[in-house]
N, C-alpha and C. Protein backbone atom coordinates (compact mmCIF):
# COMPACT_ATOMS: atom_id res chain seq x y z
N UNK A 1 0.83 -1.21 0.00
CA UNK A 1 0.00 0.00 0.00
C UNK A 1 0.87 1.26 0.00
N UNK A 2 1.86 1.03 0.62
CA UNK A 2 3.03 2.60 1.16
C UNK A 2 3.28 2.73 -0.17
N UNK A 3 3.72 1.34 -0.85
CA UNK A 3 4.99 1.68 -2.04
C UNK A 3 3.92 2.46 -3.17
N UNK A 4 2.66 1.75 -3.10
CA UNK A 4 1.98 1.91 -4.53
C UNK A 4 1.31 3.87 -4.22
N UNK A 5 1.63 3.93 -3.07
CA UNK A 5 1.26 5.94 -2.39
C UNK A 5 2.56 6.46 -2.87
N UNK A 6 3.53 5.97 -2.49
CA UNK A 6 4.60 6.38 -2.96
C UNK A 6 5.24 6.66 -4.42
N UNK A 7 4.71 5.59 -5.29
CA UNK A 7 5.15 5.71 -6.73
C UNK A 7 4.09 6.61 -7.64
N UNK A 8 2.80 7.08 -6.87
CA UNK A 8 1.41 7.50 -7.19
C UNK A 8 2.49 9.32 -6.95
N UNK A 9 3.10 9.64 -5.82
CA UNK A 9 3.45 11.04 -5.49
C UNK A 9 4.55 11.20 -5.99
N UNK A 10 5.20 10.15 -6.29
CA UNK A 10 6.45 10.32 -7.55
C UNK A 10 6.05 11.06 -8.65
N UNK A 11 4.91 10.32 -9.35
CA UNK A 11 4.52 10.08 -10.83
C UNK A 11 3.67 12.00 -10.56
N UNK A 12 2.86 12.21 -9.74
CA UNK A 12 2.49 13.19 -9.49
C UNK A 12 3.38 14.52 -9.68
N UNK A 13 4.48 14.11 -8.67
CA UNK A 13 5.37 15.05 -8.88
C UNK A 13 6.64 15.70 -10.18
N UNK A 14 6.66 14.24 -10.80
CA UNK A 14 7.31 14.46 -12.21
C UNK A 14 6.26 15.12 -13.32
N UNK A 15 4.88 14.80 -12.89
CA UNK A 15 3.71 15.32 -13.75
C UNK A 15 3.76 16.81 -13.80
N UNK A 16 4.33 17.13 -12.28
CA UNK A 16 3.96 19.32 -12.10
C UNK A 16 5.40 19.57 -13.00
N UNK A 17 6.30 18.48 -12.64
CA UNK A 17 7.75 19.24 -12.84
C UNK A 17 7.57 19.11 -14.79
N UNK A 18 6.96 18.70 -15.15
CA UNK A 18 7.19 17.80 -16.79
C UNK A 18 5.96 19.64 -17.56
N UNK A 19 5.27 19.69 -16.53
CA UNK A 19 4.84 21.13 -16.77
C UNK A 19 4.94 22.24 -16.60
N UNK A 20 5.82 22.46 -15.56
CA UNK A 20 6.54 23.89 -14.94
C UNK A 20 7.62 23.79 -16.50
N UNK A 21 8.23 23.12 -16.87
CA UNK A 21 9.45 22.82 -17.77
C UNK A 21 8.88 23.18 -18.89
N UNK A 22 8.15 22.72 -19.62
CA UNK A 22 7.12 23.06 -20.44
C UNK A 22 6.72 24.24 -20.81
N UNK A 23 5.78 24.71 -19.76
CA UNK A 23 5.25 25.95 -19.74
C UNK A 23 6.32 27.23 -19.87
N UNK A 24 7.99 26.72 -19.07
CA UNK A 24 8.63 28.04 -19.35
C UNK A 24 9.05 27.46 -20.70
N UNK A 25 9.57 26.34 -20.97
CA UNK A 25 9.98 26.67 -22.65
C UNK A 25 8.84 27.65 -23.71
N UNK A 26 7.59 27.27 -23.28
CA UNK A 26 6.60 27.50 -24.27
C UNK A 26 6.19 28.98 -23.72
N UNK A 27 6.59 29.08 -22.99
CA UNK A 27 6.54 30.80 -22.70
C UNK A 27 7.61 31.78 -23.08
N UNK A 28 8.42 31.63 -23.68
CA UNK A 28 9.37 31.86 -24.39
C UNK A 28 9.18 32.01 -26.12
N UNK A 29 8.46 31.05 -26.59
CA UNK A 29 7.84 31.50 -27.19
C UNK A 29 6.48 32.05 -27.82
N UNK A 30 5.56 32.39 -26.64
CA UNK A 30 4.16 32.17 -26.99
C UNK A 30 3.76 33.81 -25.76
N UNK A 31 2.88 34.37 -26.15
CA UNK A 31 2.54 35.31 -25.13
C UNK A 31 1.22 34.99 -24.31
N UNK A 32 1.16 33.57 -24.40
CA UNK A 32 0.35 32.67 -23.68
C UNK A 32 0.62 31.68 -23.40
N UNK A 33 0.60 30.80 -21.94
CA UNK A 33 1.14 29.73 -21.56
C UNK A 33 0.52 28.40 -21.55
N UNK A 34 1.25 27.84 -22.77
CA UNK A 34 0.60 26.48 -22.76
C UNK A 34 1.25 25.58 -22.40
N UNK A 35 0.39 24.53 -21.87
CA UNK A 35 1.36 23.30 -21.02
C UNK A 35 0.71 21.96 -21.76
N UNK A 36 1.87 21.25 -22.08
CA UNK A 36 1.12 20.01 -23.06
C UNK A 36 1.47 19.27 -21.79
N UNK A 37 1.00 18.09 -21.42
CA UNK A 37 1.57 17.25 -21.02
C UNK A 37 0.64 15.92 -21.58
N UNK A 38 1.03 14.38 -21.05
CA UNK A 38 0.07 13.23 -21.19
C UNK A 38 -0.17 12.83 -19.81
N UNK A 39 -1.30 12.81 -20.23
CA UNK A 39 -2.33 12.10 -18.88
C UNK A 39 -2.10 11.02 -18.56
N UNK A 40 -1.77 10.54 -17.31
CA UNK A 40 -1.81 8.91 -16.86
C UNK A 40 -2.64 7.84 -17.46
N UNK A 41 -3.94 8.33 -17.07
CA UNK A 41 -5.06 7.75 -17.69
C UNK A 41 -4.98 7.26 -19.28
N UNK A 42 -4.85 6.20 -19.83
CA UNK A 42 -5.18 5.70 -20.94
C UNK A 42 -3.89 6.34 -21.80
N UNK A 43 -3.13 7.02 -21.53
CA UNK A 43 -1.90 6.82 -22.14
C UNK A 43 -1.98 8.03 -23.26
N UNK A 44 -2.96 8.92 -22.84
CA UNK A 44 -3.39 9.89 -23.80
C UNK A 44 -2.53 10.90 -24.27
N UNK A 45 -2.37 11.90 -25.11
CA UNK A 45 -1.93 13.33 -24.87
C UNK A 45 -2.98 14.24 -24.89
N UNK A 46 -2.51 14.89 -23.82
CA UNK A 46 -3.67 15.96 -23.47
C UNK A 46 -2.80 17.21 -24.03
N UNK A 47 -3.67 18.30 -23.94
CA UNK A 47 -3.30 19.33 -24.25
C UNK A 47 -4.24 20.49 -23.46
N UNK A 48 -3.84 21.55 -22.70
CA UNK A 48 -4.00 22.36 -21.53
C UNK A 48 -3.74 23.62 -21.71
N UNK A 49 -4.80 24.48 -22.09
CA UNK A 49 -4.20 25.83 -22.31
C UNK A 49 -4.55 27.09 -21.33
N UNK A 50 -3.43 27.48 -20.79
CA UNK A 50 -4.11 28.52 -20.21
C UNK A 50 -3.55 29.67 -20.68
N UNK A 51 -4.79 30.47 -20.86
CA UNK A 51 -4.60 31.84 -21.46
C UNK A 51 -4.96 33.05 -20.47
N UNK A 52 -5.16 32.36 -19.31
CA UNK A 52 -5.75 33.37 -18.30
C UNK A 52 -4.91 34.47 -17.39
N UNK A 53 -4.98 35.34 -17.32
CA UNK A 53 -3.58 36.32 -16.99
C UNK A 53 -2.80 35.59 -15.49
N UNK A 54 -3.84 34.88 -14.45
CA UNK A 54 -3.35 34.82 -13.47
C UNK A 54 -2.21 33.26 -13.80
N UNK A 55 -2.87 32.30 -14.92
CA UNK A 55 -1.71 31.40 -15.41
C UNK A 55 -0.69 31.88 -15.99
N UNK A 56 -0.85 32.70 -16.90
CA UNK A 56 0.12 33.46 -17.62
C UNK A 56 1.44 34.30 -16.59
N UNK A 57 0.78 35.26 -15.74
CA UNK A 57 1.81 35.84 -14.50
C UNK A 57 2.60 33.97 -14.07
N UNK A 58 1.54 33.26 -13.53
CA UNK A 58 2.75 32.13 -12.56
C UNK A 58 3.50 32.13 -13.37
N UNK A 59 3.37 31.05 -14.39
CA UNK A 59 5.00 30.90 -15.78
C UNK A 59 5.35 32.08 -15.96
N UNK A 60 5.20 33.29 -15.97
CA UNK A 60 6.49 34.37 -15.51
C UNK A 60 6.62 34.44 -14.80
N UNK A 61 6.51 34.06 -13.52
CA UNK A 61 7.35 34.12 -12.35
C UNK A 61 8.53 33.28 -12.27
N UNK A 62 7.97 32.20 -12.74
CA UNK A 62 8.19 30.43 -12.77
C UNK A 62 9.86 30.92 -13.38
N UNK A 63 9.54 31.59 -14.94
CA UNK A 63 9.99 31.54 -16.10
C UNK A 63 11.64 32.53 -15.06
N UNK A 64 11.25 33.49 -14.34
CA UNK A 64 12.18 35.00 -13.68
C UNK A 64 13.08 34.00 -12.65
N UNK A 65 12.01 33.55 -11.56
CA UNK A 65 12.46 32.59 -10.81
C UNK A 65 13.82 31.56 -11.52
N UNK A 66 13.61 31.20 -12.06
CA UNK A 66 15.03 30.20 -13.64
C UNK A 66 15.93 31.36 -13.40
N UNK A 67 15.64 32.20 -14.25
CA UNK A 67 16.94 33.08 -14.60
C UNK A 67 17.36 33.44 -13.80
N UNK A 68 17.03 33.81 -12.02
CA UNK A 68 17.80 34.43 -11.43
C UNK A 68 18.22 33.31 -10.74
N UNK A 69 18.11 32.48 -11.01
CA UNK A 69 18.69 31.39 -10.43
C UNK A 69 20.10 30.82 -11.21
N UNK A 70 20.03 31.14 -12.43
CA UNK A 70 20.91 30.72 -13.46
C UNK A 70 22.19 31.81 -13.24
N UNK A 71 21.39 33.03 -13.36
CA UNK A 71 22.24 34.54 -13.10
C UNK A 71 23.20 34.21 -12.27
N UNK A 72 22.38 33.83 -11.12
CA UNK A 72 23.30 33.76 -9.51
C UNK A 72 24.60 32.74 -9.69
N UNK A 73 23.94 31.75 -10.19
CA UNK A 73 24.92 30.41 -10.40
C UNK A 73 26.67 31.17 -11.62
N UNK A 74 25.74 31.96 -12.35
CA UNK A 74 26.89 32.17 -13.50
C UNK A 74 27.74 33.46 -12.58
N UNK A 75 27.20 34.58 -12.30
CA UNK A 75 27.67 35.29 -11.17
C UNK A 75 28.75 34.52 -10.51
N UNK A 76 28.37 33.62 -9.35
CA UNK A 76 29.22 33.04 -8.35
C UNK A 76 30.55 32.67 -8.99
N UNK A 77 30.13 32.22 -10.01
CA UNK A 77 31.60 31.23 -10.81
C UNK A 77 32.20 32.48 -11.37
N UNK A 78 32.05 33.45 -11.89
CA UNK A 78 32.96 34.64 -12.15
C UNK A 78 33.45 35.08 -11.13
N UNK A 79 32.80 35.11 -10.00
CA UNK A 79 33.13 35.61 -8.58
C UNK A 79 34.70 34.84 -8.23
N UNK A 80 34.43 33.45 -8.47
CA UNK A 80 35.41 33.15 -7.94
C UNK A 80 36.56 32.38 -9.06
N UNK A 81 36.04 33.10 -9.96
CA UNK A 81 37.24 32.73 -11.06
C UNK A 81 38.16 34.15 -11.10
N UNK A 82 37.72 35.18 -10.90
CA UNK A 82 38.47 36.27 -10.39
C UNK A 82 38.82 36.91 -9.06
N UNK A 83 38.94 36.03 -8.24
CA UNK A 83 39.82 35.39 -7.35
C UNK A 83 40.88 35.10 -7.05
């Protein structure tokens, strides 16, 4: 029972991450955020659009959140390559 909860919040959790990933690629190019992903269920592809400003703001946050994360990382290593 634990394992089959367990591989259920795995699969869950690769499901948000397989769409956060997504959504910023496709927000990059789109001035609307669409998130494809496939549904567990029956092995489908779904397709998920949100065009609604308050989806649209998260994946730019999502999308800002990345870069300053990337920034920081590339920052640090100049930091200490000029050193």
């Amino acid at each position: 029972m634990n394992k089959k909860r367990t591989e259920l919040e795995k699969d869950a959790a690769m499901q948000r991450k397989k769409k956060m990933f997504l959504c910023i690629i496709l927000c990059l190019h789109s001035q609307h955020c669409y998130i494809h992903f496939i549904s567990t269920e029956g092995e489908k592809l779904g397709y998920v659009f949100y065009s609604t400003v308050t989806e649209f703001s998260n994946c730019l946050t999502i999308l800002t959140n990345l870069l300053t994360i990337i920034f920081s990382i590339l920052f640090d290593r100049w930091l200490k390559q000029s050193l």
